[in-house]
N, C-alpha and C. Protein backbone atom coordinates (compact mmCIF):
# COMPACT_ATOMS: atom_id res chain seq x y z
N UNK A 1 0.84 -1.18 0.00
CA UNK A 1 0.00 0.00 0.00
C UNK A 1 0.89 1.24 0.00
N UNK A 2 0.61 2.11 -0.88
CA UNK A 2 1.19 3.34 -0.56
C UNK A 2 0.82 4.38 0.72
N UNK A 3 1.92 4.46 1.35
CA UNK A 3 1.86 5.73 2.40
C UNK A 3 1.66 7.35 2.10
N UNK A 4 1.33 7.99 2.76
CA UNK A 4 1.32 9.35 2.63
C UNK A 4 2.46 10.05 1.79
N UNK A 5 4.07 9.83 2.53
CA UNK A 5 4.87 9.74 2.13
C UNK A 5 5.39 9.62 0.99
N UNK A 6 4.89 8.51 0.56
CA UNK A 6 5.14 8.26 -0.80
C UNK A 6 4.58 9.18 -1.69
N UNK A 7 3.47 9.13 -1.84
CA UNK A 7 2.43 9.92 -2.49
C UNK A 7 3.21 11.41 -2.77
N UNK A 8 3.06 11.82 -1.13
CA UNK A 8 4.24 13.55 -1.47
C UNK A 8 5.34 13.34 -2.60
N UNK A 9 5.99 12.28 -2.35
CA UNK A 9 7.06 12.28 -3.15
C UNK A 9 6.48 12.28 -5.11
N UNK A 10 5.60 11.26 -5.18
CA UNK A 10 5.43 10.99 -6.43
C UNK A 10 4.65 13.01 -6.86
N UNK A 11 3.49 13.25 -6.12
CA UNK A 11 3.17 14.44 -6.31
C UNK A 11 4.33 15.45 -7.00
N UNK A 12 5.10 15.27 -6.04
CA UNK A 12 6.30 16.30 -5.91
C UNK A 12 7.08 15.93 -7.31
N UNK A 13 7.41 14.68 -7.85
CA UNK A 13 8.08 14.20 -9.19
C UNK A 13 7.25 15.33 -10.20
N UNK A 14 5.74 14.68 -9.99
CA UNK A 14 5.02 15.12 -11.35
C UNK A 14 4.71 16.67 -11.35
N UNK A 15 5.07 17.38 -10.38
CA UNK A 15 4.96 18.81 -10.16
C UNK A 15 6.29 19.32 -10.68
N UNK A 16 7.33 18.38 -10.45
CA UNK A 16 8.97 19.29 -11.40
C UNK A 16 9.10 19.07 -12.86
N UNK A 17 8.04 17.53 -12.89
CA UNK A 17 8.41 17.32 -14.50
C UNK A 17 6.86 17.91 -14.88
N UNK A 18 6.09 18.14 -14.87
CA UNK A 18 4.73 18.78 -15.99
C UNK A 18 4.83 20.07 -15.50
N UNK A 19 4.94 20.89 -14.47
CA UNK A 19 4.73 22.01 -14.29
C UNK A 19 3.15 22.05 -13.35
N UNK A 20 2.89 22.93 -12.67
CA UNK A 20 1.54 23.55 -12.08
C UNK A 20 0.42 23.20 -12.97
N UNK A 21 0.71 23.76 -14.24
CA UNK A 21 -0.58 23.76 -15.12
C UNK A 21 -1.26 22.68 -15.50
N UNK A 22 -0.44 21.60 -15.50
CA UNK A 22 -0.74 20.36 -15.60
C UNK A 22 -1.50 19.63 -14.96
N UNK A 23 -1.24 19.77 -13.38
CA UNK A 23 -1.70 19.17 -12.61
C UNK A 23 -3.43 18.87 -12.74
N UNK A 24 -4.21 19.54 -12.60
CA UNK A 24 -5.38 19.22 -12.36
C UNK A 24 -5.78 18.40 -13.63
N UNK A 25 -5.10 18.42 -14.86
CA UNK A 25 -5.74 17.73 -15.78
C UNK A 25 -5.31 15.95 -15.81
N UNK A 26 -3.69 15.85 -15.00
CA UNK A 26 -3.09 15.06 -14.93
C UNK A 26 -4.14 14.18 -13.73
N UNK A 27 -4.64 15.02 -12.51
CA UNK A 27 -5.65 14.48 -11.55
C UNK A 27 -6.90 13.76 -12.16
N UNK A 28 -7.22 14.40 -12.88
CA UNK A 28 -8.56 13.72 -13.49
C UNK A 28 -8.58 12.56 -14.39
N UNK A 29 -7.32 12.62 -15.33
CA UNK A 29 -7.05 11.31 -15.57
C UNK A 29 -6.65 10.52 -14.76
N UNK A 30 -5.81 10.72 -13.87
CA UNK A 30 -5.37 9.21 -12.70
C UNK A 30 -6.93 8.88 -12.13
N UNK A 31 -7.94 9.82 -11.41
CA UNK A 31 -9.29 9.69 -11.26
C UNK A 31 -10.00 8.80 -12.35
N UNK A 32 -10.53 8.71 -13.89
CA UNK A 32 -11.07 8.22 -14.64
C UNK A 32 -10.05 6.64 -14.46
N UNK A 33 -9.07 6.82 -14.35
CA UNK A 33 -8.13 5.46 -14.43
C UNK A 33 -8.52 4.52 -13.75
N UNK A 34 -8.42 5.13 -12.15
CA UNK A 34 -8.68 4.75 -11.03
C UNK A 34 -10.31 3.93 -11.24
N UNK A 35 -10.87 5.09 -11.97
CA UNK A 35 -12.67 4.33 -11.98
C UNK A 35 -12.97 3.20 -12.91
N UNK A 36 -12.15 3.21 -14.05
CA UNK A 36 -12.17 1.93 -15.10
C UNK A 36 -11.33 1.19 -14.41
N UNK A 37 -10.73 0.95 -13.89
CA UNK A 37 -9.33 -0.09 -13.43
C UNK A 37 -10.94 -0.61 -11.96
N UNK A 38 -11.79 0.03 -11.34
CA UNK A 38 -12.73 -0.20 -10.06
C UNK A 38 -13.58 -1.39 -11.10
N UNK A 39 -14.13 -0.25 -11.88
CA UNK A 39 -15.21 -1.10 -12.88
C UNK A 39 -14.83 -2.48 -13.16
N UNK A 40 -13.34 -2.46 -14.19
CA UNK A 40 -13.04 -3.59 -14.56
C UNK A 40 -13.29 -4.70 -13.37
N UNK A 41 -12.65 -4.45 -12.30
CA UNK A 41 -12.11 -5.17 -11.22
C UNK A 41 -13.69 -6.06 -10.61
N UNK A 42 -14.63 -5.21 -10.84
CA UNK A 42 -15.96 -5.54 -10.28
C UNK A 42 -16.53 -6.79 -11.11
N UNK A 43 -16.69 -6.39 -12.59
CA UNK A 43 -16.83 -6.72 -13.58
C UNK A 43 -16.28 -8.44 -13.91
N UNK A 44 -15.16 -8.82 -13.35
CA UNK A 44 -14.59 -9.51 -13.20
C UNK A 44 -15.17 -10.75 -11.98
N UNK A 45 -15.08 -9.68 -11.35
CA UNK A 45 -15.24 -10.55 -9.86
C UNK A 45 -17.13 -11.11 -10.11
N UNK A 46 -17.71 -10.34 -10.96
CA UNK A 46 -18.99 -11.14 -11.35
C UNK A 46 -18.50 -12.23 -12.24
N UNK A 47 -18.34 -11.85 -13.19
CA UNK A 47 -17.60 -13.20 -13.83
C UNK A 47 -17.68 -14.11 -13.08
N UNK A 48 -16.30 -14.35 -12.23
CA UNK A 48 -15.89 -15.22 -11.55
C UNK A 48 -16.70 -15.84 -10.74
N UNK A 49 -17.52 -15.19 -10.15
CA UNK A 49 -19.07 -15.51 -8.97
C UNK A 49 -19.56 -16.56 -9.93
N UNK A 50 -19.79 -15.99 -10.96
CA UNK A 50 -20.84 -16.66 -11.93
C UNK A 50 -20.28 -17.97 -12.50
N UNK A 51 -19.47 -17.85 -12.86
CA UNK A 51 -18.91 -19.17 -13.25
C UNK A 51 -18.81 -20.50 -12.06
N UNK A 52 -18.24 -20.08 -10.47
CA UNK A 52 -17.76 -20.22 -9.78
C UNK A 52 -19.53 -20.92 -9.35
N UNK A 53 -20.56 -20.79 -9.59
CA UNK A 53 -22.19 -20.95 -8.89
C UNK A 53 -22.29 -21.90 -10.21
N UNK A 54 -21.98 -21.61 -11.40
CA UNK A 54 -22.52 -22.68 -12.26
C UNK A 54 -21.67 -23.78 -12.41
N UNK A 55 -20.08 -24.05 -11.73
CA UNK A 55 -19.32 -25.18 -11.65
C UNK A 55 -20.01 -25.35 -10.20
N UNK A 56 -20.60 -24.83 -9.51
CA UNK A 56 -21.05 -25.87 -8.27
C UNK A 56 -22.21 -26.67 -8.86
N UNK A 57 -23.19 -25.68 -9.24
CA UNK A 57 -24.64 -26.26 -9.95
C UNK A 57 -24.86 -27.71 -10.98
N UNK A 58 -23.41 -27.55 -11.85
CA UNK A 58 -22.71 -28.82 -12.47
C UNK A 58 -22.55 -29.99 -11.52
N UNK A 59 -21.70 -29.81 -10.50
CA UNK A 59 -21.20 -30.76 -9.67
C UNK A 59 -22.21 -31.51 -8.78
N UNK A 60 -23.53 -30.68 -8.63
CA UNK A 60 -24.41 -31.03 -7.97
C UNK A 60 -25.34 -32.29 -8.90
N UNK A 61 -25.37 -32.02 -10.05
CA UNK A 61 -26.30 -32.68 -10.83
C UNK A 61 -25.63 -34.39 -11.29
């Protein structure tokens, strides 16, 4: 897991290499990232449920 710490630091990278102006646009993409990378992750984990209920449902019969 990343610490606070860390975070300052990476902040602090992308603030010497893009500049100020950057930032908020650079935020909103790591944000949209963050929400497709959630989605996917969910998305998945149904999958897996689902498959995971119809290899029991198999085994039962």
């Amino acid at each position: 897991m990343i610490g606070t710490q860390e975070l300052i630091i990476i902040f602090a990278a992308i603030l010497l290499l893009f500049g100020a102006s950057k930032m908020p646009e650079f935020a909103r993409s790591m944000g949209r990232s963050m929400g497709e990378f959630k989605k996917a992750k969910e998305e998945s984990e149904h999958e897996l449920l689902k498959l995971t209920g119809d290899a029991k449902k198999q085994l039962k019969e």
